[in-house]
Protein backbone atom coordinates (compact mmCIF):
# COMPACT_ATOMS: atom_id res chain seq x y z
CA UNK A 1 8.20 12.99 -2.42
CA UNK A 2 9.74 16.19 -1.19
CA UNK A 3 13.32 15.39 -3.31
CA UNK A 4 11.68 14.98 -6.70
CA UNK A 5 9.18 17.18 -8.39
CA UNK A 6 5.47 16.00 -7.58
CA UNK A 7 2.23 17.21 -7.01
CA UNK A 8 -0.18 15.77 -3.72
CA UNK A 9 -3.70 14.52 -5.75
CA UNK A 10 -5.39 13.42 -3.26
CA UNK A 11 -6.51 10.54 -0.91
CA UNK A 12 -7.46 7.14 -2.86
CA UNK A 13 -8.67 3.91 -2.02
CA UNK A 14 -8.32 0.93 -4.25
CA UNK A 15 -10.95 -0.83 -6.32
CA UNK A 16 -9.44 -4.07 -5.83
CA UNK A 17 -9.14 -5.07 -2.04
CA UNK A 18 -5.42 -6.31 -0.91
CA UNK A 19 -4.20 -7.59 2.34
CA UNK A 20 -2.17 -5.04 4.54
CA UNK A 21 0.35 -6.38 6.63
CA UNK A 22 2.40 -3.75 9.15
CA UNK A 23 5.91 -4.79 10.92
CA UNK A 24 5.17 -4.26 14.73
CA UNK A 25 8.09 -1.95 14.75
CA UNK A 26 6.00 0.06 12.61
CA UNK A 27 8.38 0.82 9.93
CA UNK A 28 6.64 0.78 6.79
CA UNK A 29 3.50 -1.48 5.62
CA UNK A 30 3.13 -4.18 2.67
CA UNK A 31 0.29 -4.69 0.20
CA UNK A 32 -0.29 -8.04 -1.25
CA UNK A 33 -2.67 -10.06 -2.37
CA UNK A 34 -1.48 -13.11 -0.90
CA UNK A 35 -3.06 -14.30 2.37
CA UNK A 36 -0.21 -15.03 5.15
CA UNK A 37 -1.99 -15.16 8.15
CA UNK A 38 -5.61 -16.90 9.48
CA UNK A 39 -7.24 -13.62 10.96
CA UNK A 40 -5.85 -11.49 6.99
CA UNK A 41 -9.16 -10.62 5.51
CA UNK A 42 -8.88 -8.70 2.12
CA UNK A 43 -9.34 -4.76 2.53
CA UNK A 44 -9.33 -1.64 0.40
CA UNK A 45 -6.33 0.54 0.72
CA UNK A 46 -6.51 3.94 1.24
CA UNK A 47 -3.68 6.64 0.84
CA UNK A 48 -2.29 9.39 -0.51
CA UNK A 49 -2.05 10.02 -4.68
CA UNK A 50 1.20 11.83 -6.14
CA UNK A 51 1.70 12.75 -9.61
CA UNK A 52 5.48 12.52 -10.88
CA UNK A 53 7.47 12.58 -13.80
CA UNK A 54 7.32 9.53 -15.64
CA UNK A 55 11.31 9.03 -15.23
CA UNK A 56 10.76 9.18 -11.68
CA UNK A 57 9.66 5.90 -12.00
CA UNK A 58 12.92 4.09 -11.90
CA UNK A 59 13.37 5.91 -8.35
CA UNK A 60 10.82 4.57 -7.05
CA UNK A 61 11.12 1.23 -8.24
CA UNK A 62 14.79 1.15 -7.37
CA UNK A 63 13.63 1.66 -3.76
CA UNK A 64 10.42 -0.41 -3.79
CA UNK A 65 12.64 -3.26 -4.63
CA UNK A 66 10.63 -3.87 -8.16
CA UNK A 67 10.43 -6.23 -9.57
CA UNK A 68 12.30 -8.19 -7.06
CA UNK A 69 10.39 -7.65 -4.31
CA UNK A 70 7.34 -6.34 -5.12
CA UNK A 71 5.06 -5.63 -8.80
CA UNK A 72 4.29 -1.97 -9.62
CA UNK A 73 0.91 -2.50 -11.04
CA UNK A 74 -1.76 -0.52 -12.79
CA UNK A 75 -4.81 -0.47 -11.13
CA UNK A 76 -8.09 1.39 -11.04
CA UNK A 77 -8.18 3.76 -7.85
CA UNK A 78 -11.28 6.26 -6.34
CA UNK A 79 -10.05 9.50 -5.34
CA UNK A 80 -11.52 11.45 -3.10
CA UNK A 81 -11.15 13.82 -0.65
CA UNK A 82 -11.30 13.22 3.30
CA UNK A 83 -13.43 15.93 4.14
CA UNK A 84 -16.08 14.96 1.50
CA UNK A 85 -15.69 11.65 0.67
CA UNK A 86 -19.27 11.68 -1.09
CA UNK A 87 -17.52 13.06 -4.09
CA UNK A 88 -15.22 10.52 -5.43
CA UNK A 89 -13.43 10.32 -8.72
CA UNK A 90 -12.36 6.48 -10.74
CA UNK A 91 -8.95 7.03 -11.88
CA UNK A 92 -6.08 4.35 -12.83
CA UNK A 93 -2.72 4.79 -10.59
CA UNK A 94 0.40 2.73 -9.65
CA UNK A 95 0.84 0.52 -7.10
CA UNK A 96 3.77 -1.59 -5.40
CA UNK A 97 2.29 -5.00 -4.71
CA UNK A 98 4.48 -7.59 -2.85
CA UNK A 99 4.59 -11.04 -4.76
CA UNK A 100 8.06 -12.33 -3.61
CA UNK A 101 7.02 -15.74 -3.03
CA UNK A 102 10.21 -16.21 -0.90
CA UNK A 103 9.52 -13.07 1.36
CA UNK A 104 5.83 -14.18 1.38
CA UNK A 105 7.36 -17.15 3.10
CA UNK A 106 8.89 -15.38 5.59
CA UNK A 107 6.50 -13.40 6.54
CA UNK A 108 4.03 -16.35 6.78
CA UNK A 109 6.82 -18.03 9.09
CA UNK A 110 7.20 -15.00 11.50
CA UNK A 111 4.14 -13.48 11.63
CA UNK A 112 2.70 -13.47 15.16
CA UNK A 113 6.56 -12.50 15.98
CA UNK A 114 7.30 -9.29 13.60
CA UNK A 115 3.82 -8.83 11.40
CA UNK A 116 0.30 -7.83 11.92
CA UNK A 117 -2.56 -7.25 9.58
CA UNK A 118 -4.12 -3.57 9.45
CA UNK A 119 -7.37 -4.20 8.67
CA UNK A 120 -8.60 -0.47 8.05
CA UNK A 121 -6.04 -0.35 4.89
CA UNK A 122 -5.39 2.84 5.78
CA UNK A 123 -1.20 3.24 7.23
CA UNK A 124 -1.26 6.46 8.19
CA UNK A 125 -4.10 5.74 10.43
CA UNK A 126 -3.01 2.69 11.94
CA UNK A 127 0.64 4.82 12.68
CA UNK A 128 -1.28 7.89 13.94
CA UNK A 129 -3.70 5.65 16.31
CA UNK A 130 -2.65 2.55 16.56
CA UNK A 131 -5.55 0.94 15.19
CA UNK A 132 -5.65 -2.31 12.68
């Protein structure tokens, strides 16, 4: 976010609830809205809103992998603010959702060996403590 020109909105969490999956190495997290394991329940993710330059896009989906890999969809989104999260405000944002069947597959395949779920839908979180 640093390398382009953006602007930090806010935290959000989503209107529509998602299953978060984490590789143990802890290397970056996936939203989908496919179930791959028996103990994935559905959550609301929560992180952090950008605003960019509409050309930016293609960045982003070049490294997202969309649409190969994953679906940059429009959804509604509550932002708010961590210290008063009272106060929220329904806006619309973009999000990367994974629906690679094939990589579903995978994932579904390995899970107890690479994946787990984070169930508070919030990454930074579960990186910071640990905690699913």
């Amino acid at each position: 976010m640093e390398e382009i020109n953006s602007n930090f909105l806010g935290y959000f969490q989503t209107d529509n609830p998602y299953y978060m999956i984490g590789l143990k190495s802890r290397a970056y997290p996936y939203i989908t809205g496919t179930k791959v394991s028996e103990d994935g329940i559905p959550i609301h993710i929560y992180g952090e809103l950008y605003s960019i330059q509409r050309s930016d896009l293609r960045t982003f989906d070049a490294l997202e992998g969309c649409p190969t890999n994953y679906v940059r969809r429009y959804e509604a989104i509550h932002l708010e603010k961590r210290i008063n999260t009272e106060k929220t405000t329904k806006t619309y944002a973009y999000l990367y959702v994974l629906e690679n069947t094939e990589l579903l597959e995978g994932i579904k395949h390995n899970f107890t060996k690479r994946f787990m779920n984070i169930h508070s839908g919030d990454w930074v979180k579960y990186i910071e403590e640990g905690v699913s």
